[in-house]
Protein backbone atom coordinates (compact mmCIF):
# COMPACT_ATOMS: atom_id res chain seq x y z
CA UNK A 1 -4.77 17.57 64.12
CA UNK A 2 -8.46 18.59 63.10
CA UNK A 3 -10.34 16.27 61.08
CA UNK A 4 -10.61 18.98 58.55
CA UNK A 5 -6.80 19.18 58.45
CA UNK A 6 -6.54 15.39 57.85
CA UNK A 7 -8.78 15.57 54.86
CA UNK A 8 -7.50 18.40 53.33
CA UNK A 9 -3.61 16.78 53.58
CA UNK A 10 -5.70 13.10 52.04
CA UNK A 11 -6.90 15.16 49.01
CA UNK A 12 -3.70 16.35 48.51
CA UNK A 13 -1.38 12.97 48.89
CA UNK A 14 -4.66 11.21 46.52
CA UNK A 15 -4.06 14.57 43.99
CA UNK A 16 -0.03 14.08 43.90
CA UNK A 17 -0.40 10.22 43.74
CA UNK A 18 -3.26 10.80 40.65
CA UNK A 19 -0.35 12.98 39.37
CA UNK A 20 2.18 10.76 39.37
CA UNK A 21 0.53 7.80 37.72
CA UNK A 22 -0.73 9.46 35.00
CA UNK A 23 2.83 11.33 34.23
CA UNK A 24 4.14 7.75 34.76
CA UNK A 25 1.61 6.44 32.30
CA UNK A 26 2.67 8.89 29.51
CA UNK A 27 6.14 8.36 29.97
CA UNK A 28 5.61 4.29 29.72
CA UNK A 29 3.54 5.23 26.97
CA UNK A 30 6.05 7.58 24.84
CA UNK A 31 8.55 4.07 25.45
CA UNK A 32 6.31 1.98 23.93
CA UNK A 33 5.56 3.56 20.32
CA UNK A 34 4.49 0.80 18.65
CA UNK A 35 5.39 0.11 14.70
CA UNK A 36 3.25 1.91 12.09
CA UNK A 37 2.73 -0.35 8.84
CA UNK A 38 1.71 1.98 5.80
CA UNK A 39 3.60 3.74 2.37
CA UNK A 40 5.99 6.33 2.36
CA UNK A 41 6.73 8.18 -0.80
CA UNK A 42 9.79 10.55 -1.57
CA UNK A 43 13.86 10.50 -3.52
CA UNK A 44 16.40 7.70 -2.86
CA UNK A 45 19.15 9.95 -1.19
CA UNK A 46 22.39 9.00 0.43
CA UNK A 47 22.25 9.02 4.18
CA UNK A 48 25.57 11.24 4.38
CA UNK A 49 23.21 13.86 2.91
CA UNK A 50 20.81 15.98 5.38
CA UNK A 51 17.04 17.29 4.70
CA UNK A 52 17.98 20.67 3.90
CA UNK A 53 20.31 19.55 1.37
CA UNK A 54 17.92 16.61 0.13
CA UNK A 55 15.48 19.59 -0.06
CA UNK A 56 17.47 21.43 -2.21
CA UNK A 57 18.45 18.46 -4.06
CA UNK A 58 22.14 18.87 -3.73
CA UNK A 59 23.94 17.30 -5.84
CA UNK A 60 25.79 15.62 -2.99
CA UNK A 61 22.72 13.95 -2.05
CA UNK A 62 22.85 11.41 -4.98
CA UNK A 63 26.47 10.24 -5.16
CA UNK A 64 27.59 7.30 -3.88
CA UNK A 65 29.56 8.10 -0.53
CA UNK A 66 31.59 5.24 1.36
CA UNK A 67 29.72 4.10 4.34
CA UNK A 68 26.54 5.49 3.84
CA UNK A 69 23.43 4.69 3.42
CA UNK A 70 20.57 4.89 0.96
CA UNK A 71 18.06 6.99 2.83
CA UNK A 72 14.28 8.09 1.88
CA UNK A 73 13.80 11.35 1.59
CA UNK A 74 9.72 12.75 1.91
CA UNK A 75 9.47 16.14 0.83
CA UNK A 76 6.10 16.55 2.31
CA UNK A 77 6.97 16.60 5.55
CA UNK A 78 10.98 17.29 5.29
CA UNK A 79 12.13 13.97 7.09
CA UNK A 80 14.76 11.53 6.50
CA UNK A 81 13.99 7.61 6.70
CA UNK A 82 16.49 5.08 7.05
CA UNK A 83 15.89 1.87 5.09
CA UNK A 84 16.14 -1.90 5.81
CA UNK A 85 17.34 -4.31 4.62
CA UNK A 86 19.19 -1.98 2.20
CA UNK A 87 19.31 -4.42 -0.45
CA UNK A 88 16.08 -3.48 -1.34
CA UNK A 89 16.74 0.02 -2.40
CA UNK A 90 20.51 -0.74 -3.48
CA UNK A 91 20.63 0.79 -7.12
CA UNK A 92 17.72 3.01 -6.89
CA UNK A 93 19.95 6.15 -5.63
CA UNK A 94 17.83 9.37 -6.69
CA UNK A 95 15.01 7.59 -7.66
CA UNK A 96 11.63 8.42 -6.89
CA UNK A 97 9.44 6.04 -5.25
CA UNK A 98 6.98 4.87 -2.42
CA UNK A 99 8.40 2.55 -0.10
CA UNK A 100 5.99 0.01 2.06
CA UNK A 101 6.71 -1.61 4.99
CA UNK A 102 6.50 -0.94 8.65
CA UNK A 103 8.04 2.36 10.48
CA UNK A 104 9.55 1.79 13.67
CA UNK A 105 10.70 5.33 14.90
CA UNK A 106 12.75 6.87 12.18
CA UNK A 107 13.59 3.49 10.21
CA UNK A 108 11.04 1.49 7.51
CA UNK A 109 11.87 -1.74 7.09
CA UNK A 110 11.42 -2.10 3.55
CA UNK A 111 8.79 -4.67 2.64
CA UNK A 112 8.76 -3.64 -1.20
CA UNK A 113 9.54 -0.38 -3.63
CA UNK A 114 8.03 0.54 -6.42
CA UNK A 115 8.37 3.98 -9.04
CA UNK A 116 5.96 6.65 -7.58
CA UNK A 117 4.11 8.21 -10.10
CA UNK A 118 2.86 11.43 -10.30
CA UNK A 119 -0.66 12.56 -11.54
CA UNK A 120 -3.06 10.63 -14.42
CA UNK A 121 -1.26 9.07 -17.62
CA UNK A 122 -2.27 10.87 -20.78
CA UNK A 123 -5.90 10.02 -21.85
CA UNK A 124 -6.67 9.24 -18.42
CA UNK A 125 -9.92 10.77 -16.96
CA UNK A 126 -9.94 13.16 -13.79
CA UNK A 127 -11.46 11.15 -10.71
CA UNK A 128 -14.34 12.67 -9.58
CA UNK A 129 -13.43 15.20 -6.39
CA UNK A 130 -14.37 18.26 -4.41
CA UNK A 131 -12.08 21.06 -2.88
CA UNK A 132 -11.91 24.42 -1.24
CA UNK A 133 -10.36 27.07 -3.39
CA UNK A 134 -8.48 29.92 -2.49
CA UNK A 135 -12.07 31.78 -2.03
CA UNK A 136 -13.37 28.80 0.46
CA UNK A 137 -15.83 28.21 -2.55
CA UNK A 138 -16.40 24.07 -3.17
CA UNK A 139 -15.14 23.21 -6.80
CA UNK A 140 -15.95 19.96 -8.00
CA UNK A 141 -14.53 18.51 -11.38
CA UNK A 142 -17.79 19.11 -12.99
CA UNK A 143 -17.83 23.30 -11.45
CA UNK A 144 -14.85 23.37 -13.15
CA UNK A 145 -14.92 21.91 -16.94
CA UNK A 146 -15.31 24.38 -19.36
CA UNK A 147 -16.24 23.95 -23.49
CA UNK A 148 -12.58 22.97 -24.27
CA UNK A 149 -11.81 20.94 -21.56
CA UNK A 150 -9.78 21.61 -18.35
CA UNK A 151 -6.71 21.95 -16.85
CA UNK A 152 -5.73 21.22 -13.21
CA UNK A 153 -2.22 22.27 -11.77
CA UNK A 154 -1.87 22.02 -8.19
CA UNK A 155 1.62 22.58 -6.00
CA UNK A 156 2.11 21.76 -2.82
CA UNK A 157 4.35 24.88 -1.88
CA UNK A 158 5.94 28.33 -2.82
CA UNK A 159 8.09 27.90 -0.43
CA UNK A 160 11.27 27.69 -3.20
């Protein structure tokens, strides 16, 4: 065998071993997916109920059904949560709320609930903020006040 030969076949056993580790290395990694502490908001549904239907806010999805679950449901992203400890969220079926604690895959273990609300109280002031409109133009809350005041509506879909 050449001494050309020999190098080419050690560049190619150094490539496939390079390979390997690093395919090894994501795989150990995907195994180890670590917990993610943060806040999840979305409805208290029953886990015998499905996205699609807790998207369409079946009815189903808020009776009490032997043997299941209370689930969280985030409409943002379309995903189902299970909860621990469930005594937590017992009682709060089809509320709406942000749950903290720590996820750990598809489960957060509940470290406390609370009612999620939605936009400013009445008589509360606008913070302060800057956005792209539907033009790409920046509006600001000041670009956007007019003599009588202002009104902001945003919606996160039209997907209904």
């Amino acid at each position: 065998m050449s001494k050309l030969e020999i190098n080419s076949i050690t560049k190619r056993l150094f490539l496939f071993a390079g390979a390997t580790l690093s395919l090894a290395s994501l795989v150990l990694a995907g195994q180890n997916n670590p917990a993610k502490t943060g806040a999840w908001s979305g409805v208290l549904v029953t886990s015998a109920c499905n996205a699609d239907e807790a998207f369409n806010e079946s009815p189903e999805c808020f009776k009490n059904v032997p043997d299941a679950k209370i689930a969280l449901y985030d409409d943002t992203n379309r995903v189902m949560y299970s909860l621990e400890p469930q005594e937590k969220v017992t009682g709060h079926l089809g509320d709406t709320v942000t749950v903290r604690g720590t996820l750990n895959e598809d489960t957060i273990n509940v470290a406390s609930t609370e009612p999620m609300s939605i936009g400013l109280a009445v008589g509360q002031k606008a913070p302060n903020f800057s956005t792209h409109d539907e033009f790409g133009h920046v509006q600001t809350l000041a670009t956007l006040k007019g003599p009588n005041g202002t009104v902001l509506l945003f919606f996160r879909s039209a997907d209904w």
